[in-house]
C-alpha atoms as a PDB file:
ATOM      1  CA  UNK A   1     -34.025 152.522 250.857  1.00  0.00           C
ATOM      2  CA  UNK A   2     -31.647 155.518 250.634  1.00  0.00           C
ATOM      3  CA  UNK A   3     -29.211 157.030 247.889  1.00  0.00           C
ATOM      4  CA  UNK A   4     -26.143 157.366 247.745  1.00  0.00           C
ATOM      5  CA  UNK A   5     -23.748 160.054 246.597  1.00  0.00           C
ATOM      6  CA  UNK A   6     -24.370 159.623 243.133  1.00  0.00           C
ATOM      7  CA  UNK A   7     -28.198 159.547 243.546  1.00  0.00           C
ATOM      8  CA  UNK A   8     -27.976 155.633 242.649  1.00  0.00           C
ATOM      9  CA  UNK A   9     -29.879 153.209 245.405  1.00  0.00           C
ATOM     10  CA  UNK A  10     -27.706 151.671 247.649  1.00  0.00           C
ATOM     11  CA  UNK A  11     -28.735 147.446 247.374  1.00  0.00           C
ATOM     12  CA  UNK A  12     -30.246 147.942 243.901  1.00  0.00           C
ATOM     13  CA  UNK A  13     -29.029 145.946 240.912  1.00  0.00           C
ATOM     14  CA  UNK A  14     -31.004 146.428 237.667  1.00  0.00           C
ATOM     15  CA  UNK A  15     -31.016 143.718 235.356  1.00  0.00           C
ATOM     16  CA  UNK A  16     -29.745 146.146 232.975  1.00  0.00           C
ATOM     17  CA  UNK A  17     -27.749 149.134 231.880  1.00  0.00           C
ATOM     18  CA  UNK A  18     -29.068 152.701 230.950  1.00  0.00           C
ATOM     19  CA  UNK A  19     -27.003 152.421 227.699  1.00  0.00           C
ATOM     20  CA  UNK A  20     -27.666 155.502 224.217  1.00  0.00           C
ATOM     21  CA  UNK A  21     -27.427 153.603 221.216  1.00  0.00           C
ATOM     22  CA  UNK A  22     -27.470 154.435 217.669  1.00  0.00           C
ATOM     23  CA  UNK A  23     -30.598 153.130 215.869  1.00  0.00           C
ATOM     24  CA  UNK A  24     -29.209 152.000 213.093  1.00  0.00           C
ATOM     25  CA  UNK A  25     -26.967 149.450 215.641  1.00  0.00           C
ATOM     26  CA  UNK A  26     -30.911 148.293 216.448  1.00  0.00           C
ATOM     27  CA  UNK A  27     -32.025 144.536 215.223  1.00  0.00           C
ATOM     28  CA  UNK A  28     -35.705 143.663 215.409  1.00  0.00           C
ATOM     29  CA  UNK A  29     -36.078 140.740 214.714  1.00  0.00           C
ATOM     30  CA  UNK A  30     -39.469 140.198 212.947  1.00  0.00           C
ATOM     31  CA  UNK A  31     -38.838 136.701 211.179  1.00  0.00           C
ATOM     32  CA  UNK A  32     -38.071 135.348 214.365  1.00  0.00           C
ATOM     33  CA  UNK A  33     -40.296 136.062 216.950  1.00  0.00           C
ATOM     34  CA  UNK A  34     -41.642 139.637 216.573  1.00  0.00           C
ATOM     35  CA  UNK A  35     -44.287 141.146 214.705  1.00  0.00           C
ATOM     36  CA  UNK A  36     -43.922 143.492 211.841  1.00  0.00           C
ATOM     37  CA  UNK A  37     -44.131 147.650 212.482  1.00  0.00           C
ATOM     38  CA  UNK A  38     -47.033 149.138 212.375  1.00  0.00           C
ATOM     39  CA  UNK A  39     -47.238 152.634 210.704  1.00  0.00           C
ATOM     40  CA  UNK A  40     -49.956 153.921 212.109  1.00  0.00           C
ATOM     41  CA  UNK A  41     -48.874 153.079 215.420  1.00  0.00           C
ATOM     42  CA  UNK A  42     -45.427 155.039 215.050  1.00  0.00           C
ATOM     43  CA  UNK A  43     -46.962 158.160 213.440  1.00  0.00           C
ATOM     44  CA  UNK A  44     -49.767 158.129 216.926  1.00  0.00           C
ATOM     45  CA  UNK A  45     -46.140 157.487 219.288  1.00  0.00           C
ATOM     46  CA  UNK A  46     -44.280 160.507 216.971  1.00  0.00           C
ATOM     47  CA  UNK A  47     -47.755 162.875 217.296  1.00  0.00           C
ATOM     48  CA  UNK A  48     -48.197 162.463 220.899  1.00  0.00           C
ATOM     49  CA  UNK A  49     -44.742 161.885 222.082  1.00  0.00           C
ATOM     50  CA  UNK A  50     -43.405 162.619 225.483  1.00  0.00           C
ATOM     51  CA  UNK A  51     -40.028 162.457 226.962  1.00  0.00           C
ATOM     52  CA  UNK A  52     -41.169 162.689 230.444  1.00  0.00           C
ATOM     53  CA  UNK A  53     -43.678 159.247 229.695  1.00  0.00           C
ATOM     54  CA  UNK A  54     -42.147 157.194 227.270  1.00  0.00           C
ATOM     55  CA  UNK A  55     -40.280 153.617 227.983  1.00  0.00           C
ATOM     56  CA  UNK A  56     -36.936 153.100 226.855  1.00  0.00           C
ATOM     57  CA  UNK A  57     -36.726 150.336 224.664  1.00  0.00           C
ATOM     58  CA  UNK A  58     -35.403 147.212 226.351  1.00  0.00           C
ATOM     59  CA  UNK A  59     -32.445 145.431 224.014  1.00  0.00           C
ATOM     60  CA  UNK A  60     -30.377 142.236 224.609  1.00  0.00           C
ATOM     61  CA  UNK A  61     -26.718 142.731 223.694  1.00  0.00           C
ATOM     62  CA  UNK A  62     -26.090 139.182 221.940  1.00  0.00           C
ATOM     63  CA  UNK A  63     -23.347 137.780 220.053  1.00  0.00           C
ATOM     64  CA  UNK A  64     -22.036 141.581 219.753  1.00  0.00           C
ATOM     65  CA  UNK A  65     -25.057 142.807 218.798  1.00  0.00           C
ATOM     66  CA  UNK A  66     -28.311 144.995 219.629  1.00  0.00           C
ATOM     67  CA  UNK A  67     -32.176 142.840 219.501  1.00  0.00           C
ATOM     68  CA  UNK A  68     -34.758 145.003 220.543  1.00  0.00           C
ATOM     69  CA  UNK A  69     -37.235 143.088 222.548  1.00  0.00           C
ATOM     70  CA  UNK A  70     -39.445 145.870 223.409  1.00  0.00           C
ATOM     71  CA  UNK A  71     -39.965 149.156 221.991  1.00  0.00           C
ATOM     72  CA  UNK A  72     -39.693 148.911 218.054  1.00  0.00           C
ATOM     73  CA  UNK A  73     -42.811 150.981 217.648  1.00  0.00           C
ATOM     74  CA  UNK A  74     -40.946 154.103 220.406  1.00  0.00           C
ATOM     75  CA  UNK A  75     -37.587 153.555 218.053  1.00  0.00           C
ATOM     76  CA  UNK A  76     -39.683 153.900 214.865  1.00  0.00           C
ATOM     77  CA  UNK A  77     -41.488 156.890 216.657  1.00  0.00           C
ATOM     78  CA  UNK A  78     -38.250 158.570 217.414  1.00  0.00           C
ATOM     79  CA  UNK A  79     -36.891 158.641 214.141  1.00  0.00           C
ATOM     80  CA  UNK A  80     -40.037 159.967 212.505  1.00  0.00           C
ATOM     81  CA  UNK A  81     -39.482 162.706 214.907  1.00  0.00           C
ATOM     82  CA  UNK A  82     -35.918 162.998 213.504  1.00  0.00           C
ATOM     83  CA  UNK A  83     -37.234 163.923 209.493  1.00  0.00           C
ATOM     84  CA  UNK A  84     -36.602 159.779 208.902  1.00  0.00           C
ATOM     85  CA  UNK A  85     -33.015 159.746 210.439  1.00  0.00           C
ATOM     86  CA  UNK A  86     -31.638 157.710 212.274  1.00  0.00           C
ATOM     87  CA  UNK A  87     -30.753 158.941 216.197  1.00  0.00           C
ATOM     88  CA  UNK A  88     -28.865 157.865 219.204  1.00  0.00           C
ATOM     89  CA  UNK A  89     -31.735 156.291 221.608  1.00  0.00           C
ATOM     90  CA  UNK A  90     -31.633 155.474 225.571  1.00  0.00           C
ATOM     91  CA  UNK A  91     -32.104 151.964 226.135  1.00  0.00           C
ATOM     92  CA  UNK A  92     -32.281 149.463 229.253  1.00  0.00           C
ATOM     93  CA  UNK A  93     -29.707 146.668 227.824  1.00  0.00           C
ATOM     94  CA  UNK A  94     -29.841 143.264 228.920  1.00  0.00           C
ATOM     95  CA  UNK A  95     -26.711 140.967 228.532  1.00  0.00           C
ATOM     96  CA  UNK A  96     -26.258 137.199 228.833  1.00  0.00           C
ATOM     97  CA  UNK A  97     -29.711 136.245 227.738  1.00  0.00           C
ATOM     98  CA  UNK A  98     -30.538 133.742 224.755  1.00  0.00           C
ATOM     99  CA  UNK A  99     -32.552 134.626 221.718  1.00  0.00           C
ATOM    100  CA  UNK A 100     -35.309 132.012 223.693  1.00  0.00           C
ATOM    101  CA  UNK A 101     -35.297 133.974 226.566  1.00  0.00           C
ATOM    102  CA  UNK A 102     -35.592 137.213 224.952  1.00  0.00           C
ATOM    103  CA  UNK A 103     -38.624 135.490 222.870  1.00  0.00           C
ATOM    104  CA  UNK A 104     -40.423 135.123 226.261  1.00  0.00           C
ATOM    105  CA  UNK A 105     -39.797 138.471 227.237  1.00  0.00           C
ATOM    106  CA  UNK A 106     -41.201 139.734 224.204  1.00  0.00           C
ATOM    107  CA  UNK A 107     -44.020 137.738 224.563  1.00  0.00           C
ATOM    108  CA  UNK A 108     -44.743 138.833 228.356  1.00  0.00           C
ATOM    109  CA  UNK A 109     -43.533 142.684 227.894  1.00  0.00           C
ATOM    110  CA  UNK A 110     -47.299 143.989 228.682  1.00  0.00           C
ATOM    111  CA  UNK A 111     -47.280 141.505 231.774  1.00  0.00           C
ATOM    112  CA  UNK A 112     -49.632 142.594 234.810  1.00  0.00           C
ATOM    113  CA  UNK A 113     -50.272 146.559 233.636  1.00  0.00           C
ATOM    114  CA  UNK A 114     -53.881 147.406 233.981  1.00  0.00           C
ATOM    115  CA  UNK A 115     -55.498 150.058 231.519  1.00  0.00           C
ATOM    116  CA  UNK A 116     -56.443 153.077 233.122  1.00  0.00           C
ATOM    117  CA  UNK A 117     -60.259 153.325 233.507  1.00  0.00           C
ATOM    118  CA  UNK A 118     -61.994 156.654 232.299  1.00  0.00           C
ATOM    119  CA  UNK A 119     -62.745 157.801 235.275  1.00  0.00           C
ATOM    120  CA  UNK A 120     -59.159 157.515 236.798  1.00  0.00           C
ATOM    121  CA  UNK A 121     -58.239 159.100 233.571  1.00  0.00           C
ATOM    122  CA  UNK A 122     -60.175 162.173 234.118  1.00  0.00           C
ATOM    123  CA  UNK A 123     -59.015 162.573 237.335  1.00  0.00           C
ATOM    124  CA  UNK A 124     -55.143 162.618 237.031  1.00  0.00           C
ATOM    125  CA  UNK A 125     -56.127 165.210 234.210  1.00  0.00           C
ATOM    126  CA  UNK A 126     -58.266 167.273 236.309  1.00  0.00           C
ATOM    127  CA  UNK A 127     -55.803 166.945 239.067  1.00  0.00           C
ATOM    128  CA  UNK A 128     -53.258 167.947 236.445  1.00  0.00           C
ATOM    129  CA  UNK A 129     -54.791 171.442 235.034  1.00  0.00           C
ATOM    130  CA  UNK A 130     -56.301 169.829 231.593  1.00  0.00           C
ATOM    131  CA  UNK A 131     -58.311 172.314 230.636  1.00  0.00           C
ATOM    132  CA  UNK A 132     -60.868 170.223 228.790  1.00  0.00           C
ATOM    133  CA  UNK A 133     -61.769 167.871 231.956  1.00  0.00           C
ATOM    134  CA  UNK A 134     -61.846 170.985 233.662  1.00  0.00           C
ATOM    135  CA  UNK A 135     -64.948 172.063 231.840  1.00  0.00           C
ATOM    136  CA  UNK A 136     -66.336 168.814 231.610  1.00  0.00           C
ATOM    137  CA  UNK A 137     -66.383 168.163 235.275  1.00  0.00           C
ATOM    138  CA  UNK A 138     -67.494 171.696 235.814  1.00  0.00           C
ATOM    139  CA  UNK A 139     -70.590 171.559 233.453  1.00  0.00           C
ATOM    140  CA  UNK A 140     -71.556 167.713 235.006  1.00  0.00           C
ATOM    141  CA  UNK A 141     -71.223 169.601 238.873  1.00  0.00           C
ATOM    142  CA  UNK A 142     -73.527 172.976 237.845  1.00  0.00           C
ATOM    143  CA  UNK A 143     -76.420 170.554 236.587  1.00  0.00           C
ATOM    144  CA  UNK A 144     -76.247 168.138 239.659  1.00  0.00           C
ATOM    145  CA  UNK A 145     -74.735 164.998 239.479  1.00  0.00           C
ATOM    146  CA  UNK A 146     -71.004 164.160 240.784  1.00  0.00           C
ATOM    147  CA  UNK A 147     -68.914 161.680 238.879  1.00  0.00           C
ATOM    148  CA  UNK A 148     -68.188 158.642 240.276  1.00  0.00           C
ATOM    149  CA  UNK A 149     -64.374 158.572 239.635  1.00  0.00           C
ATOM    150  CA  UNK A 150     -63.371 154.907 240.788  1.00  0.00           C
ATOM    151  CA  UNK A 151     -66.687 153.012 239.687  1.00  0.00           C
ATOM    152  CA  UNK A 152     -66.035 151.144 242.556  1.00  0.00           C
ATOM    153  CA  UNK A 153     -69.755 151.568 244.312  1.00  0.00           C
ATOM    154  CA  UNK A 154     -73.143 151.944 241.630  1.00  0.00           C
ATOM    155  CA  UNK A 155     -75.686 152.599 243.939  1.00  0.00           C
ATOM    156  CA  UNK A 156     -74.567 156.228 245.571  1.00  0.00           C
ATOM    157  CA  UNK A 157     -76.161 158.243 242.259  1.00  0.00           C
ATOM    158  CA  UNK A 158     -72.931 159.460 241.201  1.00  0.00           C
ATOM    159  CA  UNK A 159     -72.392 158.973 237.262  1.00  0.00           C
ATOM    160  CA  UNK A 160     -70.376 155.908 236.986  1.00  0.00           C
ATOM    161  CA  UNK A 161     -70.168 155.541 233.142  1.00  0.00           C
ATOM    162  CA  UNK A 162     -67.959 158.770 233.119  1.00  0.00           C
ATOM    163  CA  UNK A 163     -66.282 157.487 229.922  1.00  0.00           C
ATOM    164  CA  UNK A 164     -69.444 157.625 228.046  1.00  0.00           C
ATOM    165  CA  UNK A 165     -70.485 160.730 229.919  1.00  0.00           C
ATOM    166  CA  UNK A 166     -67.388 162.191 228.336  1.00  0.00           C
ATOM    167  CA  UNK A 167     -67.724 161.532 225.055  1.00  0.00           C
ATOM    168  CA  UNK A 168     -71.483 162.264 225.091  1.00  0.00           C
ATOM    169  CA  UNK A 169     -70.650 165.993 226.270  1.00  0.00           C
ATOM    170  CA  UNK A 170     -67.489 166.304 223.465  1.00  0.00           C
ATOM    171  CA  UNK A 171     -70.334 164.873 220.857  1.00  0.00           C
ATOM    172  CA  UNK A 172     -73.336 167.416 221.680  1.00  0.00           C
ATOM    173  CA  UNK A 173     -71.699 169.917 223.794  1.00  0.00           C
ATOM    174  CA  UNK A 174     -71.732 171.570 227.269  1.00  0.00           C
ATOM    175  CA  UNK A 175     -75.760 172.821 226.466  1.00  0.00           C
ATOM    176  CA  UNK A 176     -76.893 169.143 226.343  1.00  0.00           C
END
């Protein structure tokens, strides 16, 4: 696969556009097939928002207007960030699909993504200069044990459980 002058892939054909639309064009729509916005949800998006990480709601253009599919909670998050306003967002926009089809979407949007485990976690922030699983993995390597990042094998003596390791060490501290 190679790009092209305008840094698009040659042979590639999204299902969708890249398309900014106003929020206030947005249509969720609850009473159909969605469920209902959940406030805490948006404020924990708003708090720990990240332009670099965050998915751009998908929306089916339909009958001349916008149905979010996926993403009401990001939208919701985004205009928290803006004092309440609404705010031009980036969206992946699918055309020529029925309200149906976009119900079935909706209800397969998580589809095969696997959670990240705690130990995979902890390494992408070690790897990654977080200061905090810095020290943890630190303190676990000056009294011994190694951390057993994949919990693929159980029998090498490496701690395994490094999610409850974790949270053990942020409960009583680096002395324990």
């Amino acid at each position: 696969m190679r790009l092209n002058d305008n840094n698009t892939f040659i042979g590639i054909n999204p299902p969708y556009q890249l398309l900014v639309i106003h929020s206030s064009k947005l249509i969720y729509p609850r009473e159909i097939y969605q469920r209902g916005v959940e406030r805490k949800r948006v404020e924990l998006i708003a708090r720990d928002f990240n332009e670099y990480i965050v998915n751009e709601p998908k929306v089916s253009f339909r009958n001349g207007r916008y149905y979010v599919m996926d993403g009401q909670h990001t939208i919701e998050g985004c205009i928290l960030l803006n004092g309440g306003e609404d705010r031009p967002i980036l969206c992946k926009v699918y055309t020529g699909l029925t309200m149906e089809q976009e119900a079935l979407l909706f209800a397969e949007q998580n589809g095969h993504a696997a959670p990240l485990s705690a130990g995979i976690k902890l390494r992408a922030k070690v790897v990654g200069g977080d200061a905090p699983s810095k020290a943890f993995v630190a303190a676990t390597n000056r009294v011994g044990p190694s951390l057993n990042y994949d919990s693929m094998q159980l029998s090498d003596y490496r701690i395994s459980c490094v999610g409850t390791a974790l949270k053990l060490y942020d409960q009583l501290g680096e002395e324990i």
